[in-house]
PDB file of N, CA and C in Angstrom:
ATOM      1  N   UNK A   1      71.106 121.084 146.423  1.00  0.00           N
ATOM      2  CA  UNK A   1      70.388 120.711 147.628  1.00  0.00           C
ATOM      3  C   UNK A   1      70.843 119.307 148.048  1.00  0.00           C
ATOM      4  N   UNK A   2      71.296 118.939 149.297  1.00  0.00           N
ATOM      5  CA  UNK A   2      71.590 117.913 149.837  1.00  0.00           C
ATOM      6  C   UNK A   2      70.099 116.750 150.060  1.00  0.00           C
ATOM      7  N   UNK A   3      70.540 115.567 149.558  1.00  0.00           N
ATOM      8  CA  UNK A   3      69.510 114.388 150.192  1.00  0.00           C
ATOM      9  C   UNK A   3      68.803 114.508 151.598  1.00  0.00           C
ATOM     10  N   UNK A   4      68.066 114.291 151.553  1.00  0.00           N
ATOM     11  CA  UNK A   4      67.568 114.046 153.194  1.00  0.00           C
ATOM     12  C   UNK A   4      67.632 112.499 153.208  1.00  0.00           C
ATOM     13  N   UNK A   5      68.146 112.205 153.943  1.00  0.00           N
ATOM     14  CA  UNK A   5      68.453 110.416 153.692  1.00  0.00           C
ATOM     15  C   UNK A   5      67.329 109.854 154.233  1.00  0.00           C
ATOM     16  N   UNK A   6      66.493 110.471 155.237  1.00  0.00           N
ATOM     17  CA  UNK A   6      65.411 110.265 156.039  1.00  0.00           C
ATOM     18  C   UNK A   6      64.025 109.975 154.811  1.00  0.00           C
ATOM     19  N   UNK A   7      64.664 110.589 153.899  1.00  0.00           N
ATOM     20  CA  UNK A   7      63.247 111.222 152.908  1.00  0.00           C
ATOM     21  C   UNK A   7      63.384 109.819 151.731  1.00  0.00           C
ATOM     22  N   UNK A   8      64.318 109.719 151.297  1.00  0.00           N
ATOM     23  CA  UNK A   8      65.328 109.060 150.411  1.00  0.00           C
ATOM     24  C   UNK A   8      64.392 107.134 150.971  1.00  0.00           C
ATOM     25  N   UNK A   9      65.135 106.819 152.262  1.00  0.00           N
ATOM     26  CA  UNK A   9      64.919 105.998 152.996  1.00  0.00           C
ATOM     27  C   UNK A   9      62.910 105.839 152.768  1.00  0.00           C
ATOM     28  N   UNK A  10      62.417 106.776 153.392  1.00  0.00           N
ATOM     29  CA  UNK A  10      60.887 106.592 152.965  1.00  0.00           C
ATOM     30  C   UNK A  10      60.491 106.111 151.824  1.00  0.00           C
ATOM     31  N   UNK A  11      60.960 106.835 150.664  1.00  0.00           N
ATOM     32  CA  UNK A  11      60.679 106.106 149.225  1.00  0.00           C
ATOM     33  C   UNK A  11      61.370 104.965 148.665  1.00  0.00           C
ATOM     34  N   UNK A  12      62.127 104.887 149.334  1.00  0.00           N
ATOM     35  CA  UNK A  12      62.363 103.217 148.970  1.00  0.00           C
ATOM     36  C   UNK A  12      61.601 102.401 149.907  1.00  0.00           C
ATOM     37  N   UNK A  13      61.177 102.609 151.158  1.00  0.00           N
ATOM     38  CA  UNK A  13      60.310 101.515 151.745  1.00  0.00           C
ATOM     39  C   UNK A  13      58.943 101.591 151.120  1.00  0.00           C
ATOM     40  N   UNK A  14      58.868 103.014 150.392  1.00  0.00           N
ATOM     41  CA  UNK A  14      57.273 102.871 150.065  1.00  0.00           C
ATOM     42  C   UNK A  14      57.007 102.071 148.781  1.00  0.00           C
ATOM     43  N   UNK A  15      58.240 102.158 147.771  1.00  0.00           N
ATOM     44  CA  UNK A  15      58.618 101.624 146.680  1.00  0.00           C
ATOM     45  C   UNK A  15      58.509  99.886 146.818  1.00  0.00           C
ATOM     46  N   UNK A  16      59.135  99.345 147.882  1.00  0.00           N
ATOM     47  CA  UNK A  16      59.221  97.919 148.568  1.00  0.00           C
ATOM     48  C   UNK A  16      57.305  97.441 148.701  1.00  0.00           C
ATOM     49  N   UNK A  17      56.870  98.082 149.447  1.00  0.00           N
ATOM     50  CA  UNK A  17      55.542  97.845 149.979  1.00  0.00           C
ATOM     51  C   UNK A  17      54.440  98.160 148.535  1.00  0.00           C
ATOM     52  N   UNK A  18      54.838  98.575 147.539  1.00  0.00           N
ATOM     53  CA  UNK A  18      53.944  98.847 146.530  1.00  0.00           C
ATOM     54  C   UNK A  18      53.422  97.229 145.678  1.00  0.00           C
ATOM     55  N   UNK A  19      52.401  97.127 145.665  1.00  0.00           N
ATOM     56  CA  UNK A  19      51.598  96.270 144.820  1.00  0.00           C
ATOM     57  C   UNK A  19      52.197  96.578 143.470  1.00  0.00           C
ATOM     58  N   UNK A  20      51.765  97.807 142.818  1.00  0.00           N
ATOM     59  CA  UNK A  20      51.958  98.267 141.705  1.00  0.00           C
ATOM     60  C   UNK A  20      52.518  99.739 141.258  1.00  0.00           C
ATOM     61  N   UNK A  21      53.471  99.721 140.144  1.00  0.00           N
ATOM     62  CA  UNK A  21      53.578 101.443 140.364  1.00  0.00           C
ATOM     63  C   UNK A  21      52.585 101.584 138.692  1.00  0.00           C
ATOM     64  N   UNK A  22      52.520 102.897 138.630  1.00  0.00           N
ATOM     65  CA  UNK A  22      51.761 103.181 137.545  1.00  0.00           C
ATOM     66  C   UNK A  22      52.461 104.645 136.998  1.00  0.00           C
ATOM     67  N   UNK A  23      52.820 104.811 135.800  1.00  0.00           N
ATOM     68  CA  UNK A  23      53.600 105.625 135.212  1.00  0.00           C
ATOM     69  C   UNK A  23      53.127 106.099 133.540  1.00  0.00           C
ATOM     70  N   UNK A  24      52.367 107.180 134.106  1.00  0.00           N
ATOM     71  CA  UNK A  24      51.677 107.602 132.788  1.00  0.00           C
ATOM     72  C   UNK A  24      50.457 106.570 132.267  1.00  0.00           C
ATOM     73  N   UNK A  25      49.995 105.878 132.860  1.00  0.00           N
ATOM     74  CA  UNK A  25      49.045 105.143 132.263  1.00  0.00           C
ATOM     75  C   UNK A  25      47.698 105.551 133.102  1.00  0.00           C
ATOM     76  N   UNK A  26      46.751 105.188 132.365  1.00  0.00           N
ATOM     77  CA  UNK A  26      44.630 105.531 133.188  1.00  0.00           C
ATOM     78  C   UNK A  26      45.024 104.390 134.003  1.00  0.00           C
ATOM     79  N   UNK A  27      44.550 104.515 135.377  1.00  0.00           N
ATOM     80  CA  UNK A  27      44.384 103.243 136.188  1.00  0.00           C
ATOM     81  C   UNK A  27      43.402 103.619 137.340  1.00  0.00           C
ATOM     82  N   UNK A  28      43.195 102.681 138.035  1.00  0.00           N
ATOM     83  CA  UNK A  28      42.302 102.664 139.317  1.00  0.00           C
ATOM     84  C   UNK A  28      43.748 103.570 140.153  1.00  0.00           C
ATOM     85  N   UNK A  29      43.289 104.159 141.273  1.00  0.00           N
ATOM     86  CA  UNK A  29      44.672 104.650 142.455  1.00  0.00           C
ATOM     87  C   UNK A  29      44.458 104.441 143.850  1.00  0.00           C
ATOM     88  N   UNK A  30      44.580 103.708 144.747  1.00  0.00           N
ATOM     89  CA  UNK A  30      43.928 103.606 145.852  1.00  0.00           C
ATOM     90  C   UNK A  30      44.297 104.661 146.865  1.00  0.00           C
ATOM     91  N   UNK A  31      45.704 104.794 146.648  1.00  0.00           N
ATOM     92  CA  UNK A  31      46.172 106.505 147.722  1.00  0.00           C
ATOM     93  C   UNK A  31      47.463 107.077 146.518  1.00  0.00           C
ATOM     94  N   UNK A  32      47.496 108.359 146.940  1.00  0.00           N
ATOM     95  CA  UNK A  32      48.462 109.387 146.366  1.00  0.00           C
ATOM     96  C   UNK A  32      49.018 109.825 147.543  1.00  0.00           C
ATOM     97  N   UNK A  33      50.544 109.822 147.347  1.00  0.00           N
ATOM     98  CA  UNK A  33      50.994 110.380 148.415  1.00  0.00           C
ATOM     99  C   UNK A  33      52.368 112.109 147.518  1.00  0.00           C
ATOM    100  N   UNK A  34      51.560 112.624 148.150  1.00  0.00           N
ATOM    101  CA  UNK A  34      52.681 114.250 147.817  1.00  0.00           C
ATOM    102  C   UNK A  34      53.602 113.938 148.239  1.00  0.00           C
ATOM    103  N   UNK A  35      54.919 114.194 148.248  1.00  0.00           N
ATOM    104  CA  UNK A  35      55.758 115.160 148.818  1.00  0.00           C
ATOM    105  C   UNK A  35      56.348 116.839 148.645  1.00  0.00           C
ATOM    106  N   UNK A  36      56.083 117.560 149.271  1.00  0.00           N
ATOM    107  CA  UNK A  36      56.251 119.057 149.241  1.00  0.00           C
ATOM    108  C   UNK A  36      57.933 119.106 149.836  1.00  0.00           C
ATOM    109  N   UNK A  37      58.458 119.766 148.930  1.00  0.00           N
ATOM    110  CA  UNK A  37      59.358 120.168 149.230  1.00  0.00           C
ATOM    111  C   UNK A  37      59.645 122.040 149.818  1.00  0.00           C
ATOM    112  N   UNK A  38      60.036 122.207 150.630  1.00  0.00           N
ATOM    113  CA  UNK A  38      60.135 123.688 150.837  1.00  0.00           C
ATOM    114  C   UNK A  38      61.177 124.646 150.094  1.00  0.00           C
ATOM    115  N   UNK A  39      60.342 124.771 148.430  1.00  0.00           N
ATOM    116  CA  UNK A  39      61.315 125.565 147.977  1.00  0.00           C
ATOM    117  C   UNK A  39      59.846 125.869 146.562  1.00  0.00           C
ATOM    118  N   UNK A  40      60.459 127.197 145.924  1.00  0.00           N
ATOM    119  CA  UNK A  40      59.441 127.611 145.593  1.00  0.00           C
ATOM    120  C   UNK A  40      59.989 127.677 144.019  1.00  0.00           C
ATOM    121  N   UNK A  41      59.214 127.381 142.733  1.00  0.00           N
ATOM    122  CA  UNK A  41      59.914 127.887 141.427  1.00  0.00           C
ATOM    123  C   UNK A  41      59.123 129.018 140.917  1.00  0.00           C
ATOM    124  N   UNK A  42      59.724 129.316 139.792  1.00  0.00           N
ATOM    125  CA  UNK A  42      58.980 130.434 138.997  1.00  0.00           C
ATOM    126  C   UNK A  42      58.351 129.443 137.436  1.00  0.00           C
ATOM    127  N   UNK A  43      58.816 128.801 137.443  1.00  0.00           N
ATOM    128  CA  UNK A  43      58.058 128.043 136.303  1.00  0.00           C
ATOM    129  C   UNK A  43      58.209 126.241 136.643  1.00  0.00           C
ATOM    130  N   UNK A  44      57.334 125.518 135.295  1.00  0.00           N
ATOM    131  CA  UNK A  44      57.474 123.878 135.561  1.00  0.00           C
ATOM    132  C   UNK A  44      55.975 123.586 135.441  1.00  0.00           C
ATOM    133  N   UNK A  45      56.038 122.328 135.085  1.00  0.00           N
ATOM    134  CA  UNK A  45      55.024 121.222 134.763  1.00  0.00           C
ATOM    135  C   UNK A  45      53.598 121.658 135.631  1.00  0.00           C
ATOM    136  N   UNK A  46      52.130 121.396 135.465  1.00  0.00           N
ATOM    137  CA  UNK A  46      51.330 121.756 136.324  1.00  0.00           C
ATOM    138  C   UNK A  46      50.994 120.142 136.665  1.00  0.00           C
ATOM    139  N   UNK A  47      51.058 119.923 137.863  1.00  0.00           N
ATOM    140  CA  UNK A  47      50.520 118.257 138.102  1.00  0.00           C
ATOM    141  C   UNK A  47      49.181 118.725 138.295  1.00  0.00           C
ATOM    142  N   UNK A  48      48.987 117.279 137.529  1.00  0.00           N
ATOM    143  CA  UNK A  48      47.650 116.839 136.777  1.00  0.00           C
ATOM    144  C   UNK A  48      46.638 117.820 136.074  1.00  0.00           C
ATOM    145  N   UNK A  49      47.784 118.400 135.167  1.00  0.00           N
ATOM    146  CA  UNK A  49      47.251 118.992 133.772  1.00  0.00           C
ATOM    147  C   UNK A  49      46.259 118.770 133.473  1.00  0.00           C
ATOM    148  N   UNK A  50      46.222 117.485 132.696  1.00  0.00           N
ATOM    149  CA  UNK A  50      45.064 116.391 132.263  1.00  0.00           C
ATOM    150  C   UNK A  50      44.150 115.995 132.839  1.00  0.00           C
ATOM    151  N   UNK A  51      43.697 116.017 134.407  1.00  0.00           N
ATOM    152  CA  UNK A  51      42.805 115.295 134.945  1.00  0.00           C
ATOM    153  C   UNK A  51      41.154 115.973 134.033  1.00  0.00           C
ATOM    154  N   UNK A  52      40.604 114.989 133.738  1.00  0.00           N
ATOM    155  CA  UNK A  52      38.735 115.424 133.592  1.00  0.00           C
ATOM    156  C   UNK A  52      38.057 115.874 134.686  1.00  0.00           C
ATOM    157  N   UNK A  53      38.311 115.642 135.823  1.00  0.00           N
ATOM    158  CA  UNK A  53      37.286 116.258 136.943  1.00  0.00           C
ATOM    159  C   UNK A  53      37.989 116.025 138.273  1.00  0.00           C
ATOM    160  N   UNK A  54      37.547 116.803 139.013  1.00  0.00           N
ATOM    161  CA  UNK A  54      38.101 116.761 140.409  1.00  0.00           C
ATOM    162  C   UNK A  54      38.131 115.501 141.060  1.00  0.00           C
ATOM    163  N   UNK A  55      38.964 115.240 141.996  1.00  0.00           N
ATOM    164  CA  UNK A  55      39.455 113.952 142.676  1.00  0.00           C
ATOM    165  C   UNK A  55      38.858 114.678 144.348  1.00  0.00           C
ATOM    166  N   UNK A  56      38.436 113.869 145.111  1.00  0.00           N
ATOM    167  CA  UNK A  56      38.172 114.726 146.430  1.00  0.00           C
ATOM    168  C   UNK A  56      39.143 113.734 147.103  1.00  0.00           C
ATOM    169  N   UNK A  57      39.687 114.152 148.005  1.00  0.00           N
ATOM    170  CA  UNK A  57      40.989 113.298 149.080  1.00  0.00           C
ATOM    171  C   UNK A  57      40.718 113.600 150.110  1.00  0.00           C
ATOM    172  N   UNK A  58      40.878 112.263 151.191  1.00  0.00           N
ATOM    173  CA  UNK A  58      40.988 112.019 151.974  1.00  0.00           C
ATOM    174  C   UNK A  58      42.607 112.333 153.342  1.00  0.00           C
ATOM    175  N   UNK A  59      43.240 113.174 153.787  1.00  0.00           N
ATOM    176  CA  UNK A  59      44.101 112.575 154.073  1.00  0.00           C
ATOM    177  C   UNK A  59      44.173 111.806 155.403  1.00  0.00           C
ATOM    178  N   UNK A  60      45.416 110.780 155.179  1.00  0.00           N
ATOM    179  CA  UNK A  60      45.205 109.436 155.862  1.00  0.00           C
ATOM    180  C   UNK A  60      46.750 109.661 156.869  1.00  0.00           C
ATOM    181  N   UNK A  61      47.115 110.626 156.232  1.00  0.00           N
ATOM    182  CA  UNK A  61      48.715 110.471 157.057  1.00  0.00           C
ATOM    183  C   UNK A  61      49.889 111.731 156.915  1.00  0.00           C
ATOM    184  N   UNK A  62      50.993 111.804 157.386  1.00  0.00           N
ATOM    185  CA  UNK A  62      51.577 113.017 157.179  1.00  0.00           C
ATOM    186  C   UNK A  62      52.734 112.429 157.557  1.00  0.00           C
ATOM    187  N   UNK A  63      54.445 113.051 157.412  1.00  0.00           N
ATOM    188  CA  UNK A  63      55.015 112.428 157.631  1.00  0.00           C
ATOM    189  C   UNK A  63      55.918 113.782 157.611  1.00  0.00           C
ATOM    190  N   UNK A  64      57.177 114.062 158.470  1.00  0.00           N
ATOM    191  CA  UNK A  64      57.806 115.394 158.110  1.00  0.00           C
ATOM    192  C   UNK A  64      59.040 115.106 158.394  1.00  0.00           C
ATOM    193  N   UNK A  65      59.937 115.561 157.581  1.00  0.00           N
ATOM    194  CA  UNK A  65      61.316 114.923 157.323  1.00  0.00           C
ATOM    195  C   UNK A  65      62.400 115.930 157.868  1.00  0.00           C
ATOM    196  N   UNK A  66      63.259 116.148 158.374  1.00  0.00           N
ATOM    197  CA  UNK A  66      64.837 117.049 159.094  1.00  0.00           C
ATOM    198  C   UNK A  66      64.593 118.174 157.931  1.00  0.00           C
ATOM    199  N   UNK A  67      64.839 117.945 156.648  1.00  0.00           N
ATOM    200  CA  UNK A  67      64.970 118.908 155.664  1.00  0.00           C
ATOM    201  C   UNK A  67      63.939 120.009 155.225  1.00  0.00           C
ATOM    202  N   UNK A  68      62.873 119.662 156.148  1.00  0.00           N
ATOM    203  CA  UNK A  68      61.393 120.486 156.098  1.00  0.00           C
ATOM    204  C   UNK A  68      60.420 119.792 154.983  1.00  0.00           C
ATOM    205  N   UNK A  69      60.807 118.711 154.204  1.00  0.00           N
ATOM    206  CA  UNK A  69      60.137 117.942 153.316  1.00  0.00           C
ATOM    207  C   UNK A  69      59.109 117.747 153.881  1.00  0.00           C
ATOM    208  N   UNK A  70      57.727 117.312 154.067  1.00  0.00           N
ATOM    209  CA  UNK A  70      56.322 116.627 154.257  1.00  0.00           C
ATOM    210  C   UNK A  70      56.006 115.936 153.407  1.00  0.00           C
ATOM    211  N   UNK A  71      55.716 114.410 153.413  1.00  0.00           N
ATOM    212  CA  UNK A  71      54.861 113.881 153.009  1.00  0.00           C
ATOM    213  C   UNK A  71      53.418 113.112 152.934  1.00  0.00           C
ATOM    214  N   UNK A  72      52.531 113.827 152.614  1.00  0.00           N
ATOM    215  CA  UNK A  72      50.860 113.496 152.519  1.00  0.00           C
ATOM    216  C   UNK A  72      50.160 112.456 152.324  1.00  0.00           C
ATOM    217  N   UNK A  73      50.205 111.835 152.740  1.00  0.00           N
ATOM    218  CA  UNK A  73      49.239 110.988 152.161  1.00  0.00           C
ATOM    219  C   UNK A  73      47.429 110.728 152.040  1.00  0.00           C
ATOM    220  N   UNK A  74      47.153 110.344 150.745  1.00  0.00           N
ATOM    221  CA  UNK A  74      45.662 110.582 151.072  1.00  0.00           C
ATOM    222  C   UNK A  74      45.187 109.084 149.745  1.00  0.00           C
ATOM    223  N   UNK A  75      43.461 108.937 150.444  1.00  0.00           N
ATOM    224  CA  UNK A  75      43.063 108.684 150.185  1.00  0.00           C
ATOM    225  C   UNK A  75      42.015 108.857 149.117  1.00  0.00           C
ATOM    226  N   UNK A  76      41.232 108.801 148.035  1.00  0.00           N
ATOM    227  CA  UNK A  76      40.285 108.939 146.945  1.00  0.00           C
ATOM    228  C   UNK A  76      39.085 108.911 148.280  1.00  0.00           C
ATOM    229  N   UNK A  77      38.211 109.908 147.985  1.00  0.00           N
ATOM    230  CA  UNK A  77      36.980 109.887 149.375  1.00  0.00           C
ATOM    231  C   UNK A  77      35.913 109.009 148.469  1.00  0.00           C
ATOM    232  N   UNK A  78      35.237 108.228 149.014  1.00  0.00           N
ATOM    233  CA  UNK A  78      34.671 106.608 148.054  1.00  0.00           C
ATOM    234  C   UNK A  78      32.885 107.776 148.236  1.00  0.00           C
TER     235      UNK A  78
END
């Protein structure tokens, strides 16, 4: 599958603008942002295996890339 440079370009500005990243560790999260890619597997990882209880989200934004990529963004609903 080819880059979407459009997509590529987003995560490094979002990477730039980050306070903090957090990688496998318990932390506070102020937004989660998806990206969906349009392609489908038959197996792989379940995100957020581990969570204890439901998260309710807000979303705050959307973003849709040449390659059919979307990215979500949302908020924790307070």
């Amino acid at each position: 599958m080819i880059a979407d440079e459009d997509l590529h370009r987003h995560a490094v500005e979002n990477l730039n603008q980050a306070d903090a990243l957090l990688f496998g560790r318990v932390g506070l999260i102020d937004e989660y942002e998806f990206v969906v890619q349009p392609r489908l597997v038959r197996h792989g990882p379940t995100l957020f295996a581990g969570l204890a209880k439901y998260v309710d989200l807000k979303l705050m934004g959307r973003l849709e890339f040449g390659s059919g990529a979307v990215a979500l963004r949302y908020e924790p609903r307070r």
